[in-house]
Structure formats: structure tokens, C-alpha cells
Protein backbone atom coordinates (compact mmCIF):
# COMPACT_ATOMS: atom_id res chain seq x y z
CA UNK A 1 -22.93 9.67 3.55
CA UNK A 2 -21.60 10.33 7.17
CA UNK A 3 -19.58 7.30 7.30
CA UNK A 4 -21.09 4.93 5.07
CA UNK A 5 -17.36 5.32 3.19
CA UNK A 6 -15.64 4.52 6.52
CA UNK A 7 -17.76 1.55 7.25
CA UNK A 8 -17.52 0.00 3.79
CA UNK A 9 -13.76 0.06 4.23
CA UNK A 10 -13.49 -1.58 7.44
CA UNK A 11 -16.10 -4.31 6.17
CA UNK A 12 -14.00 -5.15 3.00
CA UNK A 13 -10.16 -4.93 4.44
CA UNK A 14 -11.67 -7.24 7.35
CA UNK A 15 -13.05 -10.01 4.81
CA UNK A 16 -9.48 -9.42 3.24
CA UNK A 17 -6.95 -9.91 5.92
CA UNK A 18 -6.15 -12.35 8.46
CA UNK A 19 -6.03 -10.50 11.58
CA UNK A 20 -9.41 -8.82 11.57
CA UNK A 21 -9.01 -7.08 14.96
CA UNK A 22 -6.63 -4.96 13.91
CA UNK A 23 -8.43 -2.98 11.42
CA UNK A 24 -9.09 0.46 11.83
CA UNK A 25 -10.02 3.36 9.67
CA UNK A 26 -9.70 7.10 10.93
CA UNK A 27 -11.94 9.87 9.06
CA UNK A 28 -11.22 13.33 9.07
CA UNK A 29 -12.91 15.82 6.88
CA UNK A 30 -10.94 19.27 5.32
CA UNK A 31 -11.26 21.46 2.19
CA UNK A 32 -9.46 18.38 0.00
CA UNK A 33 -12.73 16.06 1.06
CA UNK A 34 -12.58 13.27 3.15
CA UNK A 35 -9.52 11.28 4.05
CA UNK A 36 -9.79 7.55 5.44
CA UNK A 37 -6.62 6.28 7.12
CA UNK A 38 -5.82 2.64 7.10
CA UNK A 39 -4.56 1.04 9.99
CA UNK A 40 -3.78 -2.84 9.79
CA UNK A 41 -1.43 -5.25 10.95
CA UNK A 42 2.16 -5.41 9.50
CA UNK A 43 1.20 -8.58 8.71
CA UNK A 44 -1.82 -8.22 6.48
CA UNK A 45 -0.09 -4.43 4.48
CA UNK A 46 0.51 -7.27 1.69
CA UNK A 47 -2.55 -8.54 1.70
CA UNK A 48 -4.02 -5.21 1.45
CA UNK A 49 -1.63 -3.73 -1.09
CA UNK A 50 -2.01 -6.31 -3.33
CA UNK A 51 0.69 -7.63 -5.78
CA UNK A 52 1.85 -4.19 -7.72
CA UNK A 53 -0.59 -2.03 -5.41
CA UNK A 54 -3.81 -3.51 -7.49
CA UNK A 55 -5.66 -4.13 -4.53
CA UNK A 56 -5.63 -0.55 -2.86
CA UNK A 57 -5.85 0.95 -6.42
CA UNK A 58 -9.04 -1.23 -6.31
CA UNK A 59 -9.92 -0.08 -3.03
CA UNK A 60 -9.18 3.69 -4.14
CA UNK A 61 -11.57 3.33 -6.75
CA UNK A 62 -14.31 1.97 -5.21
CA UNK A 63 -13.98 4.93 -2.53
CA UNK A 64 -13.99 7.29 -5.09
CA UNK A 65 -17.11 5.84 -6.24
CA UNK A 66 -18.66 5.96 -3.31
CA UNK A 67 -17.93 9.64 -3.06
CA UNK A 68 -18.91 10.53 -5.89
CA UNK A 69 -22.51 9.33 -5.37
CA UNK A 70 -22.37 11.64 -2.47
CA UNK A 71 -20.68 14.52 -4.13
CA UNK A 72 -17.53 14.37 -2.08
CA UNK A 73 -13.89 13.72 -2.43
CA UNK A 74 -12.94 10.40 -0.69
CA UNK A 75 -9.15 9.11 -0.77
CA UNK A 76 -7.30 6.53 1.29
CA UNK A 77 -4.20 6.53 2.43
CA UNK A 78 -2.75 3.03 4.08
CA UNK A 79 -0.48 3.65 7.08
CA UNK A 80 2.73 2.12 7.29
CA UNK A 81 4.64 1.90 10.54
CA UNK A 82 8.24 2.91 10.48
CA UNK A 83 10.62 -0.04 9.57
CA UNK A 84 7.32 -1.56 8.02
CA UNK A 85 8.73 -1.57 4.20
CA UNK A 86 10.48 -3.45 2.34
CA UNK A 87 14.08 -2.63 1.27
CA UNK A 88 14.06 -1.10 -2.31
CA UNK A 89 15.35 -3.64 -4.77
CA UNK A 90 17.37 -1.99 -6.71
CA UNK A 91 20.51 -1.88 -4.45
CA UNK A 92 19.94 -6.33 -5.44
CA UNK A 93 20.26 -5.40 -9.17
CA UNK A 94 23.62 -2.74 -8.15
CA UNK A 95 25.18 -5.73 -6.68
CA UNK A 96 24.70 -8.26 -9.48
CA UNK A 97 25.82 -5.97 -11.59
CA UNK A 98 28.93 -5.45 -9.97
CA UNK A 99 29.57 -8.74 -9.75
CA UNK A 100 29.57 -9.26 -13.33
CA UNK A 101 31.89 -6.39 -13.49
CA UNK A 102 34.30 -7.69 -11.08
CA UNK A 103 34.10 -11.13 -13.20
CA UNK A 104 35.25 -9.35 -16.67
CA UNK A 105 37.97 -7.54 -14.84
CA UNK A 106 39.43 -10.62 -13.57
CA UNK A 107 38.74 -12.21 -17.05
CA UNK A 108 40.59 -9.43 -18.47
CA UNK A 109 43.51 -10.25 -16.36
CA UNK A 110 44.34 -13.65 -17.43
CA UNK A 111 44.95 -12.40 -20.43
């Protein structure tokens, strides 16, 4: 297997992104099993995630596959540069709610 798993990564996130160039996968080897790391461009980590993470769950599997043919434990893990994500959403959802509080409280005081 050496790194048939490493090479069958970088071949598929290539075809997937748009800045090929900047794909690189890291493999190191410990008593979990093998562990590729993922480096693209901030630009493609959507691409590569995938709407709701289906693409690396797809991309998970298929290592895992691989790996298994071989008898060995292969996961992926995607790095993401600091200041790379996305705020969480739910502070959106906080404020609309408030709003809709603040609107019933003035309601309430034209009564």
C-alpha cells in the first residue's frame, strides 16, 4: 500500500478543486494507522467539504476502503488555517430572535 492511499487523494481533490497546485497530502504512520492531512487552498475547503461535509464523508469512505484492502486504518483529516471558518450561524438566529422580542415589547407598550 505504501502510498497508494496518499496518491489517490491528491489525484481526486486535484480533479475537484480549482487551484490544483496547492494540493498537498502529508502521511504519517502511528499505532491509530495511517493519517493523511489535507492541505488546500482557502479557496477550494468548500469545494472539498462539500455542502453538509458529503464530499469529505465521501472521501473518508473511500480511504477507508482503500485501507481496508490493505489491512490498515486510513483517516483524513482536512486542515484548516486559522481564521479559515466560517462564523457559526447561530449567533444570526440569536439576533432575529431578539428582534422579534424587542418588536412585542414595543407592541406591548402601545397598549
Amino acid at each position: 500500500m505504501a502510498e497508494l492511499d496518499q496518491e489517490f487523494l491528491e489525484y481526486v481533490v486535484k480533479k475537484l478543486v480549482d487551484n490544483p497546485d496547492d494540493v498537498s497530502v502529508e502521511r504519517t504512520i502511528d499505532e491509530m494507522g495511517v493519517l493523511l492531512i489535507l492541505k488546500v487552498s482557502p479557496k477550494d475547503m468548500g469545494q472539498i467539504i462539500g455542502r453538509e461535509g458529503q464530499t469529505a464523508r465521501s472521501l473518508r469512505t473511500l480511504l477507508r476502503v482503500i485501507g481496508a484492502k490493505n489491512n490498515a486504518r486510513v483517516n483524513l483529516k482536512i486542515y484548516e488555517p486559522e481564521g479559515t471558518r466560517k462564523p457559526d450561524r447561530g449567533g444570526r438566529r440569536e439576533e432575529r430572535d431578539m428582534g422579534s422580542k424587542v418588536d412585542e415589547a414595543v407592541a406591548d407598550l402601545k397598549l
